[in-house]
Protein backbone atom coordinates (compact mmCIF):
# COMPACT_ATOMS: atom_id res chain seq x y z
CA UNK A 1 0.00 0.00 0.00
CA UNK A 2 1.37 3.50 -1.00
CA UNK A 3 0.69 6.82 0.95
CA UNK A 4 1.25 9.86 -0.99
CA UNK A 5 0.02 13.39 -1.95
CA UNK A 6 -1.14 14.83 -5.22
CA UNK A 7 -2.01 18.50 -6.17
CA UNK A 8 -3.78 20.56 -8.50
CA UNK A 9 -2.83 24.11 -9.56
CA UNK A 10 -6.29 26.54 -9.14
CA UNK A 11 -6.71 29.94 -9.90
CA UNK A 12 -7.95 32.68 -7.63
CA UNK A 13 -9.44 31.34 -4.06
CA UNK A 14 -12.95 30.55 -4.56
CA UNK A 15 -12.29 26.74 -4.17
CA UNK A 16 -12.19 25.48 -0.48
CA UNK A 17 -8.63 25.20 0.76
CA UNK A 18 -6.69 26.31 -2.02
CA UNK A 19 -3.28 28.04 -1.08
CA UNK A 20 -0.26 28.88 -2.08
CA UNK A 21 1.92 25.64 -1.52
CA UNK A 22 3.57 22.61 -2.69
CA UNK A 23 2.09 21.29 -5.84
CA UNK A 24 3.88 17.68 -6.14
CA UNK A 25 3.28 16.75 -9.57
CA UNK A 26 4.32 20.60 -10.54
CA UNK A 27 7.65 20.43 -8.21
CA UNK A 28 7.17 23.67 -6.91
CA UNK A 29 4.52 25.99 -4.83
CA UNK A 30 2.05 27.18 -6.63
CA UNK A 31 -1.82 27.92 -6.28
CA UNK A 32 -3.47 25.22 -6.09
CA UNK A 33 -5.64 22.39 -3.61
CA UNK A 34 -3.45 19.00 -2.47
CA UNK A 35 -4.87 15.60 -1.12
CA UNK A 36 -3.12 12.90 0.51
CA UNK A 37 -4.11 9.46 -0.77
CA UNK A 38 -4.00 6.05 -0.68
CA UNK A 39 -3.18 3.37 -3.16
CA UNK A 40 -3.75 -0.46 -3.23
CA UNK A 41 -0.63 -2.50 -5.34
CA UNK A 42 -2.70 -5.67 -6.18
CA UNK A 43 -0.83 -8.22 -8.24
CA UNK A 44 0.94 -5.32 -10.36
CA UNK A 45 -1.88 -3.02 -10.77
CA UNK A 46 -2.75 0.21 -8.86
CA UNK A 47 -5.80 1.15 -7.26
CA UNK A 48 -7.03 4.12 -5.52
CA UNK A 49 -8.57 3.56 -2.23
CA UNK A 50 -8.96 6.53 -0.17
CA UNK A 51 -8.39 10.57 -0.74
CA UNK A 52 -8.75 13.59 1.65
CA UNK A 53 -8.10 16.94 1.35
CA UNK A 54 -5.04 18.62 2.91
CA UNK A 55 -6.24 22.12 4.41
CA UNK A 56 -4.21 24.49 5.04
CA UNK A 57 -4.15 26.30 8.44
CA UNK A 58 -4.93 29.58 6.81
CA UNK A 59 -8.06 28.58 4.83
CA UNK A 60 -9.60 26.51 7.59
CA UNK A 61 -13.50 27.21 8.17
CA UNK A 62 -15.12 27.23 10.60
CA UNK A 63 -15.39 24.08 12.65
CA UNK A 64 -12.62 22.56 10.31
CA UNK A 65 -9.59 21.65 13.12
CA UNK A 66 -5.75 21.58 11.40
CA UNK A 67 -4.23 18.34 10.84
CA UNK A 68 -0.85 17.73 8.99
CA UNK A 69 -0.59 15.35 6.30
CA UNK A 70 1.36 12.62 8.28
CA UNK A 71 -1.68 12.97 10.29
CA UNK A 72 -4.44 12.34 7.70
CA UNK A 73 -2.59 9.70 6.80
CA UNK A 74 -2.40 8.33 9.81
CA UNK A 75 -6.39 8.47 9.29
CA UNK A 76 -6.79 7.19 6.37
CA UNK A 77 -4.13 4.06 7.78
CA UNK A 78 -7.02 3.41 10.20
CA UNK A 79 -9.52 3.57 7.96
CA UNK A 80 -8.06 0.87 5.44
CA UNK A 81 -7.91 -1.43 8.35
CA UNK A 82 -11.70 -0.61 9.39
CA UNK A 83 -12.90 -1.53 6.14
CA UNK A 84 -10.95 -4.85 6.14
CA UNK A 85 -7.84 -4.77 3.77
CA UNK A 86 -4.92 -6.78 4.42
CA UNK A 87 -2.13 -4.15 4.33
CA UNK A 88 1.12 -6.15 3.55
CA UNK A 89 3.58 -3.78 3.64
CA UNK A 90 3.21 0.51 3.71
CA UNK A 91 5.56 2.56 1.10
CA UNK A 92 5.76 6.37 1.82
CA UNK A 93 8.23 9.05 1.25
CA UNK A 94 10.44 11.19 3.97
CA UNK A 95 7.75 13.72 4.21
CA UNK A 96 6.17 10.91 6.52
CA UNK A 97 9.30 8.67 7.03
CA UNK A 98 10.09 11.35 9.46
CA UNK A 99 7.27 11.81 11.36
CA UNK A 100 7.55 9.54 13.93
CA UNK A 101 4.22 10.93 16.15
CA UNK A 102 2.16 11.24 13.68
CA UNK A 103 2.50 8.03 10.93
CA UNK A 104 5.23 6.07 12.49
CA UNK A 105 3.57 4.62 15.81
CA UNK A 106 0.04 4.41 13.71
CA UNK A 107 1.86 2.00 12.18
CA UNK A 108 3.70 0.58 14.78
CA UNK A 109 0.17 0.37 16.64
CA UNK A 110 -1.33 -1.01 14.17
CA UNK A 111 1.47 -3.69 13.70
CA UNK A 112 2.08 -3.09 10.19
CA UNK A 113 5.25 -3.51 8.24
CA UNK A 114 6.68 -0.57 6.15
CA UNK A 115 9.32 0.67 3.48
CA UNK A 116 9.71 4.45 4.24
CA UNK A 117 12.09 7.11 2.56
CA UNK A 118 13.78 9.03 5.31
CA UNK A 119 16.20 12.51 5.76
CA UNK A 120 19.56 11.58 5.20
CA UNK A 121 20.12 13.67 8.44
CA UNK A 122 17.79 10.99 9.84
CA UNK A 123 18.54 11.03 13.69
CA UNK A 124 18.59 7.92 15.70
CA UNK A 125 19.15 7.49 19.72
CA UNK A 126 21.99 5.88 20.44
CA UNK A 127 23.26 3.81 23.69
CA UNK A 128 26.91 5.46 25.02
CA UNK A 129 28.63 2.37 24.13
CA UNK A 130 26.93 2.37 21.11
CA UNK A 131 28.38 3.25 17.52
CA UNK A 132 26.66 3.80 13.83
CA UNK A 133 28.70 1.66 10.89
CA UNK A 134 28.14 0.83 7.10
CA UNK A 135 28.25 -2.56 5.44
CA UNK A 136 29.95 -3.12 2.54
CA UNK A 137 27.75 -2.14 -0.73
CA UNK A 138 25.82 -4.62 -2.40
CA UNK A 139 24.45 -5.26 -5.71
CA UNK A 140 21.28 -5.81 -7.18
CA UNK A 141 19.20 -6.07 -9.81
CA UNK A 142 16.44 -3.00 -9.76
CA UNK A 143 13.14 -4.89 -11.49
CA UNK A 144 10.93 -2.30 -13.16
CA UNK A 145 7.47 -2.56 -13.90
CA UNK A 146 8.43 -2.79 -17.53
CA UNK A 147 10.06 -6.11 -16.94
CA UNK A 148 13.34 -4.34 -17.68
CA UNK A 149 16.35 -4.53 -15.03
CA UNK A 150 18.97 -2.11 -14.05
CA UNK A 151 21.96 -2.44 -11.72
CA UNK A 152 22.08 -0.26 -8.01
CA UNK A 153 23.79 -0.57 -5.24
CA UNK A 154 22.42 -0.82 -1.42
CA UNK A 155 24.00 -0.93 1.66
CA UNK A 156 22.73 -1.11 5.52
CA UNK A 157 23.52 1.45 8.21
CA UNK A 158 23.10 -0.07 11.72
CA UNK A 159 22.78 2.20 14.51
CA UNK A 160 24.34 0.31 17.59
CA UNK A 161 22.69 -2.92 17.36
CA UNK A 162 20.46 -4.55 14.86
CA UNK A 163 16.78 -4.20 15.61
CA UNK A 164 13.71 -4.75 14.21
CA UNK A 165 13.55 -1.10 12.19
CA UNK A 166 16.54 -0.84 10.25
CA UNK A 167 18.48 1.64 7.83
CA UNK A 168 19.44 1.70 4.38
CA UNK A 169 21.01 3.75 1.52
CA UNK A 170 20.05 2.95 -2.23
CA UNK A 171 22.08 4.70 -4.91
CA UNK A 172 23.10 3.97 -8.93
CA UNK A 173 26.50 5.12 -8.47
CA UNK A 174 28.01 4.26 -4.68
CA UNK A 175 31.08 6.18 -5.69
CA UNK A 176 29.11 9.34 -6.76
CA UNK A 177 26.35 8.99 -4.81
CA UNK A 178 24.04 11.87 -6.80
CA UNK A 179 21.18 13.49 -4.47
CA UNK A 180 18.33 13.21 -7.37
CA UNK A 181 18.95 9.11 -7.28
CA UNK A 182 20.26 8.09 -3.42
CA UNK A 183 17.59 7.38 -1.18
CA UNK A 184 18.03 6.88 2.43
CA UNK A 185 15.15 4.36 3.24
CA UNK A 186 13.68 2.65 6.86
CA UNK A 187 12.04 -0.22 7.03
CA UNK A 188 10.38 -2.76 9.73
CA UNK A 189 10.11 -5.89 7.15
CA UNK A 190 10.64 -9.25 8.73
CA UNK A 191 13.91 -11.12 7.51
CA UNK A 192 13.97 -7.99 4.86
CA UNK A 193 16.49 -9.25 2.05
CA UNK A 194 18.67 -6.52 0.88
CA UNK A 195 18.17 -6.87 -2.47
CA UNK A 196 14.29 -6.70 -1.62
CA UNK A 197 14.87 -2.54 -0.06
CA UNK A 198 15.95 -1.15 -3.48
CA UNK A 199 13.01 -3.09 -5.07
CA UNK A 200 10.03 -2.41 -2.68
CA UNK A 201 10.87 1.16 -2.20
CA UNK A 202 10.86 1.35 -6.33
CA UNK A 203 7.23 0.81 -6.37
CA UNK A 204 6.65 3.87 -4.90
CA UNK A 205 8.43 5.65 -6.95
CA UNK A 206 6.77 3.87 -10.38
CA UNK A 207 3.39 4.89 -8.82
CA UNK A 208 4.00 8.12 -8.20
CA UNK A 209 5.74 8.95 -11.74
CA UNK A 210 3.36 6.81 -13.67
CA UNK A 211 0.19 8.24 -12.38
CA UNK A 212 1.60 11.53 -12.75
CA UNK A 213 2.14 11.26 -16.46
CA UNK A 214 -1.23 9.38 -16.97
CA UNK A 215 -2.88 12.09 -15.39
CA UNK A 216 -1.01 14.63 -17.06
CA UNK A 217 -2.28 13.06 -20.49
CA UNK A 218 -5.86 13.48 -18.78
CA UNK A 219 -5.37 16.63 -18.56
């Protein structure tokens, strides 16, 4: 299951919690209204399941009470259980990857496994003993949708000692490391494989690039 936002750019202010802000699909703020969704993966194919509207603190109306995205989809987390989905495994970007509060122990409550981009300032608590170390890089084969393969490179950071949640970097080059293609990636996955990280984290990012230019086309 993938949690992630999408916007539309609106003119003027007429329309309920438009703003000024961070149009995804646009990569940069603009006018316009965003929703945080939800998305089924089902045997390759990928289904909506559940949308709400962000709103903004300054176009709130009366009654309306703020909530952050990490927060709504905390919500809509809940809500997928209610109705009686068997959620594998959640995919999600940094944006909720870092907050712990607000997404992170809904999941955790909720006992479900997850794949989630993180800061590569990502802090972890540490015992005094304790020290953070890299394994060695390893390679794998990156799977696309297309049936097509390419080769990257992942390696695990362990804070202290191995737990349950661990750490991860994905790259294409591990001696250049560019920003626009490393990803620094948690994940609570029983007997996770590495070669399984690079892969399950990928989906996300095939979702959210192929729905964007499919509703792009739409439009």
């Amino acid at each position: 299951m993938l949690i992630d936002e999408t916007g539309d750019r609106k003119k003027g202010r007429k329309t309920d919690y438009v703003a000024r802000q961070y149009i995804g699909n646009l990569g940069k703020i603009e006018n316009g209204i965003v929703e945080v969704m939800c998305y089924g993966i089902i045997k390759g194919m990928t289904v909506p399941l559940i949308s709400k509207v962000y709103k903004p603190e300054a176009r709130l109306k009366e009654g309306d009470k703020y909530k952050s995205k990490p927060e709504i989809a905390g919500e809509i987390i809940k809500e997928i259980k209610e109705l009686g989905f068997n959620i594998k495994v959640v995919l999600a970007d940094s944006e909720y990857g870092e907050s712990s509060e607000n997404f992170v122990r809904v999941l955790e409550k909720e006992n479900l496994e997850y794949v989630l981009a993180i800061r590569s300032n990502h802090g972890v608590w540490l015992g005094k003993e304790e020290r953070v170390r890299a394994n060695k890089w390893r390679k794998f084969e990156r799977e696309f949708a297309s049936g097509k393969s390419e080769i990257r490179y992942v390696r695990e950071i362990i804070y202290g000692k191995r737990g349950e949640k661990r750490y991860w970097q994905v790259t294409d080059s591990k001696e250049k490391m560019p920003s626009n293609s490393t990803y620094c990636i948690m994940t609570k996955v029983s007997e996770i494989k590495y070669k399984e990280v690079g892969n399950l984290y990928g989906a996300r990012n095939w979702i959210e690039y192929g729905l964007k230019q499919i509703k792009n086309e739409l439009e």
